[in-house]
Protein backbone atom coordinates (compact mmCIF):
# COMPACT_ATOMS: atom_id res chain seq x y z
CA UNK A 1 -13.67 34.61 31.10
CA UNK A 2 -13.13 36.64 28.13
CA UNK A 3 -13.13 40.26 28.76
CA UNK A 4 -15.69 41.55 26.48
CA UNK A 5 -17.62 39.93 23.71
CA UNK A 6 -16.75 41.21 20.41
CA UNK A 7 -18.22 40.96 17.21
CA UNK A 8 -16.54 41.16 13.74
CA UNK A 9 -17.58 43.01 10.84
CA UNK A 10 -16.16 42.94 6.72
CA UNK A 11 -16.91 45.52 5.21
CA UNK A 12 -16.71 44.86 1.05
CA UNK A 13 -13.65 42.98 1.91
CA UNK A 14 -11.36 41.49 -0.92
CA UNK A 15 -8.12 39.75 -1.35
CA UNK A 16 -6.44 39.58 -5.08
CA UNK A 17 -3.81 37.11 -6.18
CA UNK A 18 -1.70 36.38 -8.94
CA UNK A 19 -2.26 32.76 -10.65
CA UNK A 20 1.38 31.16 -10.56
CA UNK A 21 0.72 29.55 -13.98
CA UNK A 22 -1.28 32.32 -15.83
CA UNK A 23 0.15 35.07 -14.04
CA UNK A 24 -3.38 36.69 -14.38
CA UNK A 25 -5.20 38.33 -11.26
CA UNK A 26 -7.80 36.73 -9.20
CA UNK A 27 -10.04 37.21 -6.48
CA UNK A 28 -9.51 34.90 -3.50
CA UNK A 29 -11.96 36.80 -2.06
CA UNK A 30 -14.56 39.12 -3.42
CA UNK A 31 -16.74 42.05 -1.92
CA UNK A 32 -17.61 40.40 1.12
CA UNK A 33 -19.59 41.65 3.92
CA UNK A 34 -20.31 39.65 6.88
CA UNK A 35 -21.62 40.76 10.43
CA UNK A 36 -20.72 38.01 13.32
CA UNK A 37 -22.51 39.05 16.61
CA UNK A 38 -20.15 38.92 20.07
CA UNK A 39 -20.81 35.70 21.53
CA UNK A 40 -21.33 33.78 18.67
CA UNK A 41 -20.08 30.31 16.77
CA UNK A 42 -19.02 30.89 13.22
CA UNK A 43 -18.82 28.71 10.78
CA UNK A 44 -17.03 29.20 7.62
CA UNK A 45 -17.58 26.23 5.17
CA UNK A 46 -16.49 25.28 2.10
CA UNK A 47 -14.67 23.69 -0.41
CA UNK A 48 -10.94 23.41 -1.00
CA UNK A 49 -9.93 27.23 -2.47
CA UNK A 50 -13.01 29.12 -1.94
CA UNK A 51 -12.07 31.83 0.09
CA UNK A 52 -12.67 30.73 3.58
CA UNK A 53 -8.90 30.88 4.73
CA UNK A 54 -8.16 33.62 3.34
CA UNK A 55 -11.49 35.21 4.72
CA UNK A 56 -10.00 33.74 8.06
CA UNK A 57 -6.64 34.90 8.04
CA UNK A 58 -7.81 38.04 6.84
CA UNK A 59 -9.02 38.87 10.45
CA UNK A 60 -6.17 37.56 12.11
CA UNK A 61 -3.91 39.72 10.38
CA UNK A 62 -1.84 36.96 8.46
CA UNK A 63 -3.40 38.77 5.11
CA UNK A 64 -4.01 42.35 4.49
CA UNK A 65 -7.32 42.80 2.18
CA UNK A 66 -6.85 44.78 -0.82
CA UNK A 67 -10.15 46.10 -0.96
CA UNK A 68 -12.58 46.67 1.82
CA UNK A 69 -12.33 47.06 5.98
CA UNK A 70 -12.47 44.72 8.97
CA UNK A 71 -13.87 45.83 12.10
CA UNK A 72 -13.65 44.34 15.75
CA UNK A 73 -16.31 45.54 18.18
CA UNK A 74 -16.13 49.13 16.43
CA UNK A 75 -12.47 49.25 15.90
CA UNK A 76 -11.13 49.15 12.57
CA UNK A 77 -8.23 46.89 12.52
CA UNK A 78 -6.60 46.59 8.91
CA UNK A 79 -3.69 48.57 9.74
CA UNK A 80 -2.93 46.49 13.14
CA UNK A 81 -0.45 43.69 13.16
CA UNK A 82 -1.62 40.09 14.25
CA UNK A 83 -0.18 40.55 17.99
CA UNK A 84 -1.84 44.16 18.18
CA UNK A 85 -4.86 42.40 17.54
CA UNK A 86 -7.92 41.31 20.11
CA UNK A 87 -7.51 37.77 18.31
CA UNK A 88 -6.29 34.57 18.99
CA UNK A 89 -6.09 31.38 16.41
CA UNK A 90 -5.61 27.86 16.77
CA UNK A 91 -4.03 25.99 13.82
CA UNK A 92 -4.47 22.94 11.77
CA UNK A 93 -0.64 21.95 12.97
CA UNK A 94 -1.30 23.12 16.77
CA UNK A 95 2.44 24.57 16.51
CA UNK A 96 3.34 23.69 20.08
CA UNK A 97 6.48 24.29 21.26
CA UNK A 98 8.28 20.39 21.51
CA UNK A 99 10.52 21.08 24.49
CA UNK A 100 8.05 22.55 26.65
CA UNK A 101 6.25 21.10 28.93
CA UNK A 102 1.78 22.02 28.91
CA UNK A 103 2.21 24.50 31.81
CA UNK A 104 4.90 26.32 29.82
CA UNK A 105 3.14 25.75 26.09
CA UNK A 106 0.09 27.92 27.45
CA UNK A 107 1.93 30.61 29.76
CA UNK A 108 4.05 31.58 27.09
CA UNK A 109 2.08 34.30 25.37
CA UNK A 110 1.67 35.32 28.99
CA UNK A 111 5.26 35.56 29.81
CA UNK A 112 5.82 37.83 26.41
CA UNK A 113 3.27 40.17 28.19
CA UNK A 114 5.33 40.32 31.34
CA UNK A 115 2.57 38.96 33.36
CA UNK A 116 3.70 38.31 37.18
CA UNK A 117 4.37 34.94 38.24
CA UNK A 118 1.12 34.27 40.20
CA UNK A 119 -1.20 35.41 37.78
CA UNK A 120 0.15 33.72 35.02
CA UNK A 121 0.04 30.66 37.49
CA UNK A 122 -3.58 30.83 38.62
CA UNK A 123 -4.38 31.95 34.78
CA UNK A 124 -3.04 28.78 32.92
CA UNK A 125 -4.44 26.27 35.81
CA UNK A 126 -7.88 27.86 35.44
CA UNK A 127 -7.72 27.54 31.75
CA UNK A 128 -6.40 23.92 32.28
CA UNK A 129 -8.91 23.25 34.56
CA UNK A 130 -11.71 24.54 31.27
CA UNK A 131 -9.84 22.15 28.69
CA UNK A 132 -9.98 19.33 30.36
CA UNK A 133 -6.11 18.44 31.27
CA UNK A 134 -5.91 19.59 34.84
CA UNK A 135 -2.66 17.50 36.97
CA UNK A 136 -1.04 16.98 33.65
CA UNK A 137 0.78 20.95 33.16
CA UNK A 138 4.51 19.19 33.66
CA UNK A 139 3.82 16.88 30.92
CA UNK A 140 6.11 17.13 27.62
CA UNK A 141 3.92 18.11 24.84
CA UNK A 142 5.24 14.92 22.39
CA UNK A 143 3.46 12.70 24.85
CA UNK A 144 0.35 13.81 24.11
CA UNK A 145 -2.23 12.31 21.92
CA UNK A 146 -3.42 14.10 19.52
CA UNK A 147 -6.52 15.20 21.30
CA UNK A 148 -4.43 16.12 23.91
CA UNK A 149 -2.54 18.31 21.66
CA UNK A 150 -5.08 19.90 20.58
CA UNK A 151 -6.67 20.83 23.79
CA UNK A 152 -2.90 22.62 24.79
CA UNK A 153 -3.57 24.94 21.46
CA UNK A 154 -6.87 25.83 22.77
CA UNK A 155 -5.60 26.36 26.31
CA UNK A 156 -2.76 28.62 24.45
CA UNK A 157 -5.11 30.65 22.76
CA UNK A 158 -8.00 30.94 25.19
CA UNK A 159 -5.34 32.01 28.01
CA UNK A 160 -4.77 35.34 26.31
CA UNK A 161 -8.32 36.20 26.83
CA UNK A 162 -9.11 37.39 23.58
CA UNK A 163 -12.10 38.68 21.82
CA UNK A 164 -12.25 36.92 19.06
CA UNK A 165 -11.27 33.19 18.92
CA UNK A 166 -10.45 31.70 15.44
CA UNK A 167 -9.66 28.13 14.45
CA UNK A 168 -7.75 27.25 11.53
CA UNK A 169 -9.68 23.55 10.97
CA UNK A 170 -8.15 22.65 13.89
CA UNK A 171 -9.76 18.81 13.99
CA UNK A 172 -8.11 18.02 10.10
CA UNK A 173 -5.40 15.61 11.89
CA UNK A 174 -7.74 14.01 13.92
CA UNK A 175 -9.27 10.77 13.74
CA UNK A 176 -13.05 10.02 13.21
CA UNK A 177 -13.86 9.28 16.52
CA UNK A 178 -11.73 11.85 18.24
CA UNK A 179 -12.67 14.48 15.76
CA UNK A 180 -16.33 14.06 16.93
CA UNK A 181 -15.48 14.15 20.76
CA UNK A 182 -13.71 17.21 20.09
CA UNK A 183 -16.14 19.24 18.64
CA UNK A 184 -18.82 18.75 21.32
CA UNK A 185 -15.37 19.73 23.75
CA UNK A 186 -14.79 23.10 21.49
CA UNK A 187 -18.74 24.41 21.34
CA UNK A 188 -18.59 23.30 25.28
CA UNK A 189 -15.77 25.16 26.07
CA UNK A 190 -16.68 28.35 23.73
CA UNK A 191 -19.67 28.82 25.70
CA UNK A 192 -18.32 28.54 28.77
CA UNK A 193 -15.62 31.39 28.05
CA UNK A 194 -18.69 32.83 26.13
CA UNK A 195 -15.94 34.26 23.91
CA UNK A 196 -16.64 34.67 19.89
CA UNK A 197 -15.44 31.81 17.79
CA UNK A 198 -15.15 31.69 14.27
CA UNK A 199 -14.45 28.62 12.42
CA UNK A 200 -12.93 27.06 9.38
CA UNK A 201 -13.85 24.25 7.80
CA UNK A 202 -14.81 22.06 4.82
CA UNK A 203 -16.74 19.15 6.87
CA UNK A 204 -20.10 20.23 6.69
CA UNK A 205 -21.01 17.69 9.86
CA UNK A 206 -18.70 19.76 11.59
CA UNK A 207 -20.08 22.90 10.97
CA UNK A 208 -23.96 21.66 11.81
CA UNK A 209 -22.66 20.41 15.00
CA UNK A 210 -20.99 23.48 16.35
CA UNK A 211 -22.48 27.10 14.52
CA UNK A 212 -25.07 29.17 15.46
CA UNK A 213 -24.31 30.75 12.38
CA UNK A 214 -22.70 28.87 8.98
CA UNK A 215 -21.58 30.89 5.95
CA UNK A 216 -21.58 29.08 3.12
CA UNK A 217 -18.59 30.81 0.61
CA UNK A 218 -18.08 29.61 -3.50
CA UNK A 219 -15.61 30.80 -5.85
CA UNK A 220 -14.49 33.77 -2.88
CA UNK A 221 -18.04 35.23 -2.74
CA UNK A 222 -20.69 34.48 0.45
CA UNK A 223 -23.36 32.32 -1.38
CA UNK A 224 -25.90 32.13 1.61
CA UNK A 225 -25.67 32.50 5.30
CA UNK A 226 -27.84 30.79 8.15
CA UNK A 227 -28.94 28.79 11.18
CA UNK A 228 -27.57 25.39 10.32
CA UNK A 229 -31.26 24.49 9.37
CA UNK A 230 -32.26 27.14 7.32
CA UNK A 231 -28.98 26.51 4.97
CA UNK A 232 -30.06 22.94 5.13
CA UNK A 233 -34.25 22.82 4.71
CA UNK A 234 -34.43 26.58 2.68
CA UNK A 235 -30.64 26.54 0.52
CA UNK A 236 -30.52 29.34 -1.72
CA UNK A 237 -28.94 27.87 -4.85
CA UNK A 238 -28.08 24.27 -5.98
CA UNK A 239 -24.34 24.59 -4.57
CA UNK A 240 -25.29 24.58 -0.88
CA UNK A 241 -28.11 22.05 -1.56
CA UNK A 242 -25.49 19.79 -2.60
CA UNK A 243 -22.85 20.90 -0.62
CA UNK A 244 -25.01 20.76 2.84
CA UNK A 245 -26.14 17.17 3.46
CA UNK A 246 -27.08 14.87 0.16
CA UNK A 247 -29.92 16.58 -2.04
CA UNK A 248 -32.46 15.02 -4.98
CA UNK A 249 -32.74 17.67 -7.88
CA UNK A 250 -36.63 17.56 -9.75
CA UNK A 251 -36.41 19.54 -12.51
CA UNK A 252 -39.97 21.08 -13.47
CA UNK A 253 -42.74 23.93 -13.89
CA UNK A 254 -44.11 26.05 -11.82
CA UNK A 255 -48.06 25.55 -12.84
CA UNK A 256 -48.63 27.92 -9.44
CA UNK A 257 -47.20 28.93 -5.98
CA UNK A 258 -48.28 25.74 -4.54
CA UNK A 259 -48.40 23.46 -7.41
CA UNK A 260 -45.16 22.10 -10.11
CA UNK A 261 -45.32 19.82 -12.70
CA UNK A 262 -42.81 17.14 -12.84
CA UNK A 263 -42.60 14.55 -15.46
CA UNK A 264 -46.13 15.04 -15.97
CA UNK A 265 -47.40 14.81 -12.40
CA UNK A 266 -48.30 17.04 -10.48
CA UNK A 267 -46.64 17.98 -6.93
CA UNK A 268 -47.69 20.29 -3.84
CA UNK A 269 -45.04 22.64 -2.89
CA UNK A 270 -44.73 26.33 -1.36
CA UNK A 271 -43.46 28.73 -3.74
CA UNK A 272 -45.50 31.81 -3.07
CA UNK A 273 -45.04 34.81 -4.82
CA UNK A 274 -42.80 32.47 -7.97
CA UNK A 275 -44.42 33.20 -11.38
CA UNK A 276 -46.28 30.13 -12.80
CA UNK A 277 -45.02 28.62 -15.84
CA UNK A 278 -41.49 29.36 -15.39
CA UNK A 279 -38.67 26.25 -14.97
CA UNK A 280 -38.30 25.26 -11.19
CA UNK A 281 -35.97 23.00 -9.09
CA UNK A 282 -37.46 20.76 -6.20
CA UNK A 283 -34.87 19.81 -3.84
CA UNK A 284 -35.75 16.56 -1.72
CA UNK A 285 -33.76 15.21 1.05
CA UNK A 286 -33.26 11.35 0.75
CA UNK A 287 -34.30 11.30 4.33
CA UNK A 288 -37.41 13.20 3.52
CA UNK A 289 -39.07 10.73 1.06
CA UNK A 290 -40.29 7.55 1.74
CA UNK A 291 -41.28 4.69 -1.12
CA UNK A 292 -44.44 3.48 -1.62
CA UNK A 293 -47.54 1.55 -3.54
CA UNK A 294 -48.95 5.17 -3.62
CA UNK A 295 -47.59 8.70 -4.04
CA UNK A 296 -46.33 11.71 -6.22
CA UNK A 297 -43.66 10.25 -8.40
CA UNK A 298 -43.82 6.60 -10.16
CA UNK A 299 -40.09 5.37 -10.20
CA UNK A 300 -38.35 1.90 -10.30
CA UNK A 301 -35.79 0.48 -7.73
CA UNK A 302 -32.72 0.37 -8.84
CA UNK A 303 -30.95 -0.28 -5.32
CA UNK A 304 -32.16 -1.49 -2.28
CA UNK A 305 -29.60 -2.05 0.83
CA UNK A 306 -30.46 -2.42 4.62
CA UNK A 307 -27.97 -0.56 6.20
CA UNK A 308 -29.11 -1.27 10.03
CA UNK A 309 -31.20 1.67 11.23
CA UNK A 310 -32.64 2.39 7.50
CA UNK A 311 -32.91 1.22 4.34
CA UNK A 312 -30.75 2.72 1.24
CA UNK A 313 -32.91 3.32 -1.77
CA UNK A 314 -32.00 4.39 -5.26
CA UNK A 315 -34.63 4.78 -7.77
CA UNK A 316 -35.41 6.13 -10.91
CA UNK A 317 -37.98 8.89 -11.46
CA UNK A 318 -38.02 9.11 -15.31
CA UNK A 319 -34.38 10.27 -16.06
CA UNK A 320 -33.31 11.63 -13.09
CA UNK A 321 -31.75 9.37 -10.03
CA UNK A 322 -33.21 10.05 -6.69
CA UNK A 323 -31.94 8.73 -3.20
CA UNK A 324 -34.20 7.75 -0.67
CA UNK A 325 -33.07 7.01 2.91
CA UNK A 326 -35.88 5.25 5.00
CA UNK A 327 -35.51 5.06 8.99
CA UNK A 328 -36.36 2.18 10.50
CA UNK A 329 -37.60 -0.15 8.12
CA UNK A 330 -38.01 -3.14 10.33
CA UNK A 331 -41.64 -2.95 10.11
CA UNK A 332 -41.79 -1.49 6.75
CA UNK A 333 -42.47 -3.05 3.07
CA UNK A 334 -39.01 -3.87 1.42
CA UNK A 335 -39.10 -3.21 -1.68
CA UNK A 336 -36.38 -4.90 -4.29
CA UNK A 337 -34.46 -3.67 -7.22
CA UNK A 338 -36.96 -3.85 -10.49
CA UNK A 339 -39.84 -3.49 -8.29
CA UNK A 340 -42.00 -0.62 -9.43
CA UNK A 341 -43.15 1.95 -6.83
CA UNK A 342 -44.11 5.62 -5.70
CA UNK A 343 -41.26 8.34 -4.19
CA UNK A 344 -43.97 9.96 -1.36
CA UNK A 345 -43.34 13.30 0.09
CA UNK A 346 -45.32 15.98 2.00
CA UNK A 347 -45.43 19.88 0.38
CA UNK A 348 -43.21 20.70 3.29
CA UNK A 349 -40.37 18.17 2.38
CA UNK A 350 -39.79 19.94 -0.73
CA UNK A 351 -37.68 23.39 -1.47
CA UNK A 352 -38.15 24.94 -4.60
CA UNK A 353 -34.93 26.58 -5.77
């Protein structure tokens, strides 16, 4: 559907503003590079104010970096305004037009480029047709649902054919339920047009569910970028530990690349090439540890709640607090809260920071 696959480079990009209160300069965004391959998902994720609109808008042309280039395909495109540009967005508010009916909502853009009749006809009923809401193009927009809604604003932008899609966290009005329908709709559709998407958002189950690719930004700088399992199993840093999924911190030493000390026991993990001695961080997913009458760590319950389909554990290993989530404990030892016990774990369950 789309015409060509582009991809979209940032070159040492950065965008400077003025704190309202302070009235000191900061970096929104700082010295970022990123490569996104034609064809891709995209995720950006974060939290609230850490550069990932601004990255965002940034390539739509709604914010000019002060520092830096953007490319797309091999065209530089900082001096092009948003029309000029081989982009299309969809927005957090949808911004449909009230008293237009669906058919005219997504031919619009094609009427402003003076597009004949019939192939503005046979291009908005194809793209209809992709989204899902085919027979209902002389419907009024404000009897929609909200998922309905949303779908015209993807219609809108996919319609223009672009080569790069972006999305504005486009599910943020949504409910629950609908948000999650949704998102299987978006990566369906995306692949369909096989059309480059990138992404904004601060739900990280959003961002597993749809990217090949998720870039994980902090403070305005790219802290790590990855398959949605290699930010989750091998983070780089504590922030997207925490920030992807629930984590357990062990602090420790490194007695040798496949051996820490923690609280005086001593663990298997796999930190080749780490120097021995120095001060280490084990993350552990709560879903990766189990409890037991045997195993690394001696803790004591402190929670224990059957939540269906596993059983919610919180125990404590010396000092530190450590969440366990155990699948399907129907045929499982309970343990209760006082009970001493053992947090078990494998060498590959663990990531040493």
């Amino acid at each position: 559907m789309a015409k060509e696959k582009k991809g979209v480079r940032l070159e040492h990009i950065s965008k400077i503003y003025q704190d309202p209160k302070t009235k000191k300069d900061f970096y929104a965004v700082h010295d970022t590079s990123l490569e996104i391959a034609p064809g891709s998902f995209v995720t950006l994720l974060g939290p609230s104010g850490c550069g990932k609109t601004t990255t965002l808008r940034m390539i739509a042309g709604f914010e000019s970096p002060d520092e830096g280039e953007i490319y797309l395909g091999d065209e530089p495109i900082n001096a092009l305004t948003p029309n000029k540009r081989d982009t299309a967005m969809v927005f957090q508010s949808y911004a449909l037009l009230p008293h237009y009916n669906i058919f005219d909502n997504v031919a619009y853009g094609l009427k402003l480029r003076k597009l004949d009749k019939e192939t503005i006809k046979t291009k908005v009923m194809d793209i209809l047709k992709l989204v899902g809401l085919e027979g209902m193009e002389g419907r009024m927009t404000n009897q929609l649902s909200g998922g309905q809604q949303q779908r015209v604003a993807l219609a809108r932008a996919l319609v223009l054919e672009p080569g790069v899609l972006l999305f504005d966290e486009p599910l943020s009005n949504l409910d629950a339920k609908l948000r999650v329908s949704m998102r299987t709709e978006i990566r369906r559709i995306q692949q369909e047009a096989g059309i480059t998407a990138i992404y904004v958002t601060h739900d990280q189950s959003e961002a597993m569910a749809l990217s090949d690719q998720i870039i994980i930004m902090e403070k305005g700088i790219v802290a790590q970028i990855g398959t949605p399992q290699e930010v989750y199993y091998h983070p780089s840093n504590e922030f997207v530990a925490d920030f992807i999924g629930e984590a357990n911190f062990l602090r420790g030493t490194l007695v040798s690349g496949d051996t820490a000390d923690i609280g005086g026991h001593k663990v298997a993990v796999n930190a080749p090439g780490q120097g021995a001695g120095g001060a280490c961080t084990l993350v552990l997913r709560p879903e990766s540890a189990v409890l037991g009458d045997a195993g690394q760590l001696p803790c004591k319950v402190i929670l224990s709640c059957f939540m269906g389909s596993y059983q919610n554990y919180h125990v404590m290993v010396g000092d530190t607090l450590v969440k366990i989530t155990d699948f399907n404990p129907k045929s499982k030892k309970i343990y209760q809260v006082g009970d001493d016990a053992w947090v078990a774990f494998t060498q590959e369950d663990v990531h040493v920071l």
